[in-house]
C-alpha atoms as a PDB file:
ATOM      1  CA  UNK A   1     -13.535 -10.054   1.156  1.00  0.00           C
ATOM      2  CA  UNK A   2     -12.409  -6.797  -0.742  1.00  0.00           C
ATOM      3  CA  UNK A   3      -9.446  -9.246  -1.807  1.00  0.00           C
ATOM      4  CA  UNK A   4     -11.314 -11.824  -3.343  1.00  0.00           C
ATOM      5  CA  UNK A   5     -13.929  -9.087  -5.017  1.00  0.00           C
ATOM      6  CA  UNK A   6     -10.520  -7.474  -6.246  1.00  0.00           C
ATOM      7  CA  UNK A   7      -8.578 -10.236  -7.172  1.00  0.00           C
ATOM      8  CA  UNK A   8      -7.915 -11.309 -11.387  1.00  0.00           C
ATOM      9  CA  UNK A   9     -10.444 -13.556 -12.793  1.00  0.00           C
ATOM     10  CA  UNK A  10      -8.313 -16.497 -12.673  1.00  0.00           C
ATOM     11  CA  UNK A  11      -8.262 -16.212  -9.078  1.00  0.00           C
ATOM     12  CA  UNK A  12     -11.908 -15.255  -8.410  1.00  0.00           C
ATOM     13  CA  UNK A  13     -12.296 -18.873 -10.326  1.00  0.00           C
ATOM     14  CA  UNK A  14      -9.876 -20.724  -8.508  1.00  0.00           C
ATOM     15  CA  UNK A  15     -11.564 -19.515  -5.232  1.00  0.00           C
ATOM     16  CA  UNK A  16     -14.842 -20.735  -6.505  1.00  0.00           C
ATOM     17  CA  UNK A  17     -13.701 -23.816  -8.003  1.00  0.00           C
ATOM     18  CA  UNK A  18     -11.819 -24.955  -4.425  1.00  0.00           C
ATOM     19  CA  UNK A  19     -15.041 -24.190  -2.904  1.00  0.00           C
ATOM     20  CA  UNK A  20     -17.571 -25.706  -5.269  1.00  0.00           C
ATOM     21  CA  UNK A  21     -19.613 -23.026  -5.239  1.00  0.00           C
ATOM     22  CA  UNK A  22     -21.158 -20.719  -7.897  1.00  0.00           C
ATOM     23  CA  UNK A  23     -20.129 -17.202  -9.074  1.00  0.00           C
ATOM     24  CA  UNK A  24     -22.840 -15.509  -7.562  1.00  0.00           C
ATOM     25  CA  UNK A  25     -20.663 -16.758  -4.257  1.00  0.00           C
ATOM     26  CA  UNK A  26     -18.334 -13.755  -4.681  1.00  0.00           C
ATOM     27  CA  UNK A  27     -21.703 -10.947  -4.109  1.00  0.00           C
ATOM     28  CA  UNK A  28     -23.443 -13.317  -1.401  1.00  0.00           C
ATOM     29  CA  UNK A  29     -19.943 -13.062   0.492  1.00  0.00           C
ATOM     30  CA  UNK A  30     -19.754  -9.529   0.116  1.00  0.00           C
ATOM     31  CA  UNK A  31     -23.357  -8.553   0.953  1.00  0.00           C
ATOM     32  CA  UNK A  32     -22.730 -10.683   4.366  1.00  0.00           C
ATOM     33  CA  UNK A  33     -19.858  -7.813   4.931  1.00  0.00           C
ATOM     34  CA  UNK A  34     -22.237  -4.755   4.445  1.00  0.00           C
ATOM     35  CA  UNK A  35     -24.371  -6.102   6.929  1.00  0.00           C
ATOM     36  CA  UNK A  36     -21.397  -6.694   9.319  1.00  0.00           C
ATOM     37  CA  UNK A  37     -20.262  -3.009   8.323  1.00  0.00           C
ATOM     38  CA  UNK A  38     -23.654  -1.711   9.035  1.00  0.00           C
ATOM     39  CA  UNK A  39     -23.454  -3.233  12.947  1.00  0.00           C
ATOM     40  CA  UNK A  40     -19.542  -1.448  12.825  1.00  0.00           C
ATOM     41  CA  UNK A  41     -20.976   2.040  12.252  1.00  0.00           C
ATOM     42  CA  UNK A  42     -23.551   1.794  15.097  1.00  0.00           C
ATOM     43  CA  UNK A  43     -20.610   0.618  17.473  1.00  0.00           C
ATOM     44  CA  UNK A  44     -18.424   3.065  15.609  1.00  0.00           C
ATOM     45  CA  UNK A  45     -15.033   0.815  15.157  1.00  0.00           C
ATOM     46  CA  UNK A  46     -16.148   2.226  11.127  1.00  0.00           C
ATOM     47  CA  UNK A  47     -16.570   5.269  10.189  1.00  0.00           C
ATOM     48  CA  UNK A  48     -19.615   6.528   8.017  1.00  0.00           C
ATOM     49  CA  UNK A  49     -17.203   7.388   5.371  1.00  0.00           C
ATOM     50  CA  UNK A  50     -15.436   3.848   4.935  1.00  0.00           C
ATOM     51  CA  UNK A  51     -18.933   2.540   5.101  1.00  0.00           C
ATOM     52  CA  UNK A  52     -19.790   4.993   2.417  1.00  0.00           C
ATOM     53  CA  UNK A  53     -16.426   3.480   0.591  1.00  0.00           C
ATOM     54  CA  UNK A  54     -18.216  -0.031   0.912  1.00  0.00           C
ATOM     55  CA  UNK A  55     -21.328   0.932  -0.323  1.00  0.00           C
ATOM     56  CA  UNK A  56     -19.941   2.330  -3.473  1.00  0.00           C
ATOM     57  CA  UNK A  57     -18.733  -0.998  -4.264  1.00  0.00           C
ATOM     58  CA  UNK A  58     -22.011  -2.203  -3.671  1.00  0.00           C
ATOM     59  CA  UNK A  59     -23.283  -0.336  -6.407  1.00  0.00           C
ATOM     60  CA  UNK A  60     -20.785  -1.812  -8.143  1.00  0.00           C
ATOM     61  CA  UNK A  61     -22.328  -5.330  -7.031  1.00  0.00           C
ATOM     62  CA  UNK A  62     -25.775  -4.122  -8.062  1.00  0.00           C
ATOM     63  CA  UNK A  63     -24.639  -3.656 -11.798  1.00  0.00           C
ATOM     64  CA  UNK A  64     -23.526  -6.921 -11.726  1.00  0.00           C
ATOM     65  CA  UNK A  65     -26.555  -8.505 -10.612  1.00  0.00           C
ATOM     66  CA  UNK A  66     -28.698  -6.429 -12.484  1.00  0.00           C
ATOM     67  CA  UNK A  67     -27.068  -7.996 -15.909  1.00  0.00           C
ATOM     68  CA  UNK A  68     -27.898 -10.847 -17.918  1.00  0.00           C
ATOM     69  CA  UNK A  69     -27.958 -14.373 -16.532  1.00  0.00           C
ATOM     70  CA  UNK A  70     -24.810 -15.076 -18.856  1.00  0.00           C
ATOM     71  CA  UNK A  71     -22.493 -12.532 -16.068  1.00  0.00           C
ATOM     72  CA  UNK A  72     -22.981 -15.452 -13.643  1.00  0.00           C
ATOM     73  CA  UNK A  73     -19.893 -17.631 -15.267  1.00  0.00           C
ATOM     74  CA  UNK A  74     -16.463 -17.902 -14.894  1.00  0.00           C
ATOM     75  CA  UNK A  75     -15.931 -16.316 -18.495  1.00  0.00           C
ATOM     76  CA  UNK A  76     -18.276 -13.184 -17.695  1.00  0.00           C
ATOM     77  CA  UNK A  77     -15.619 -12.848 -14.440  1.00  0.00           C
ATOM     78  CA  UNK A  78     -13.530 -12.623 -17.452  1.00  0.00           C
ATOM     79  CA  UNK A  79     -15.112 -11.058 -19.754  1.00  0.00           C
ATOM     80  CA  UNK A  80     -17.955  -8.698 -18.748  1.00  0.00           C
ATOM     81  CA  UNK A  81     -17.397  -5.155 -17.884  1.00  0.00           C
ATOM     82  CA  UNK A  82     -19.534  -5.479 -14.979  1.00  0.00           C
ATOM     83  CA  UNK A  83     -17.371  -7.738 -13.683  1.00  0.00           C
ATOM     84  CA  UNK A  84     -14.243  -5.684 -14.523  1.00  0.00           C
ATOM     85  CA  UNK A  85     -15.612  -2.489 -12.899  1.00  0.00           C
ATOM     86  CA  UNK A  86     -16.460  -3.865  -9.675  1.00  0.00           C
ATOM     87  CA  UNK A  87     -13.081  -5.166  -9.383  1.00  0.00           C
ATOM     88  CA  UNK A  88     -12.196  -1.956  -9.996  1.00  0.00           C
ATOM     89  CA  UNK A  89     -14.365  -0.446  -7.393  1.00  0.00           C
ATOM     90  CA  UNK A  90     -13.169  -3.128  -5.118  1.00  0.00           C
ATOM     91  CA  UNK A  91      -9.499  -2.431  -5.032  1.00  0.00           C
ATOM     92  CA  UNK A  92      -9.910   1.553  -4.674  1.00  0.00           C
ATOM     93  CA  UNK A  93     -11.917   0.735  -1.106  1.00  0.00           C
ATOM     94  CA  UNK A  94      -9.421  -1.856  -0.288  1.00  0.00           C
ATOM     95  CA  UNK A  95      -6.729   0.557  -0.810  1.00  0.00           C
ATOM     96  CA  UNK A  96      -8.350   3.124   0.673  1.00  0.00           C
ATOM     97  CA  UNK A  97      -9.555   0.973   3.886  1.00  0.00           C
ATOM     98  CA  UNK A  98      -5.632  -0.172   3.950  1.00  0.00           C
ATOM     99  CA  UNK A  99      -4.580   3.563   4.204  1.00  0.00           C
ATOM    100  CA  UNK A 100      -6.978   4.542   6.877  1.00  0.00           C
ATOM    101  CA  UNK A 101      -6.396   2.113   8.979  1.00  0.00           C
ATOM    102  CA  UNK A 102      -2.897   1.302   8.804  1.00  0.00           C
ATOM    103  CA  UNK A 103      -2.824   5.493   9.414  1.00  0.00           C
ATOM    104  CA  UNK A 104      -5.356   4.479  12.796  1.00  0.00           C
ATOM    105  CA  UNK A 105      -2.882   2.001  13.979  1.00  0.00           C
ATOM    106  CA  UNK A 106       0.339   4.693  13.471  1.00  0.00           C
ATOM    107  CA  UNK A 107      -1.538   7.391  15.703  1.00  0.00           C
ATOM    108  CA  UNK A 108      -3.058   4.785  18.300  1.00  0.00           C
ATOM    109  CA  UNK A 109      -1.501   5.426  21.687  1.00  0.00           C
ATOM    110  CA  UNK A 110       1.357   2.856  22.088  1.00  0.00           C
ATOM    111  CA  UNK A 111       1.745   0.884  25.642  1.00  0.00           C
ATOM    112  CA  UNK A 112       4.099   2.234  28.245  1.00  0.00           C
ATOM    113  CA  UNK A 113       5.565  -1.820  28.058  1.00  0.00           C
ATOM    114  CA  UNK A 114       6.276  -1.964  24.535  1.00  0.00           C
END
């Protein structure tokens, strides 16, 4: 999800347009992985910090639904700042999340068959 949230306006409206859904897709999406994130803290396969990473996009999200009923177009993606800092936002986590867990996988134990 942190790619699509991410990804160039062109793209975020390609996505939506394939799907035939609306731009407000992009935050329903993402909301339905803070929930999911929530449930991985209490089982602890993510830590509070990367949830904390997720949430800060969320504020992110908030701005953007918090502006005017214009921001929910494919030229606010383009055009509005809200839309441009959660991007932002977006791609710090996902290169953050990338880091930590490609780190994770480097210092899990490895099998004694492979």
């Amino acid at each position: 999800m942190l790619d699509l949230l991410s990804a160039e306006p062109d793209r975020q409206a390609a996505y939506l347009q394939a799907s035939g859904v609306g731009v407000d897709e992009i935050l329903l999406q993402f909301d339905d992985v803070l929930h999911v994130a929530r449930a991985r803290v209490g089982d602890r396969s993510l830590s509070h910090e990367e949830y904390l990473l997720l949430q800060s996009v969320n504020g992110h999200a908030d701005a953007v639904s918090a502006g005017p009923e214009s921001i929910w177009t494919d030229l606010a993606l383009e055009e509005a700042v809200e839309w441009r800092e959660l991007r932002a936002a977006a791609r710090v986590a996902k290169a953050t999340l990338e880091r930590s867990w490609s780190q994770d996988f480097d210092n899990s134990p490895k099998s004694l068959d492979g």
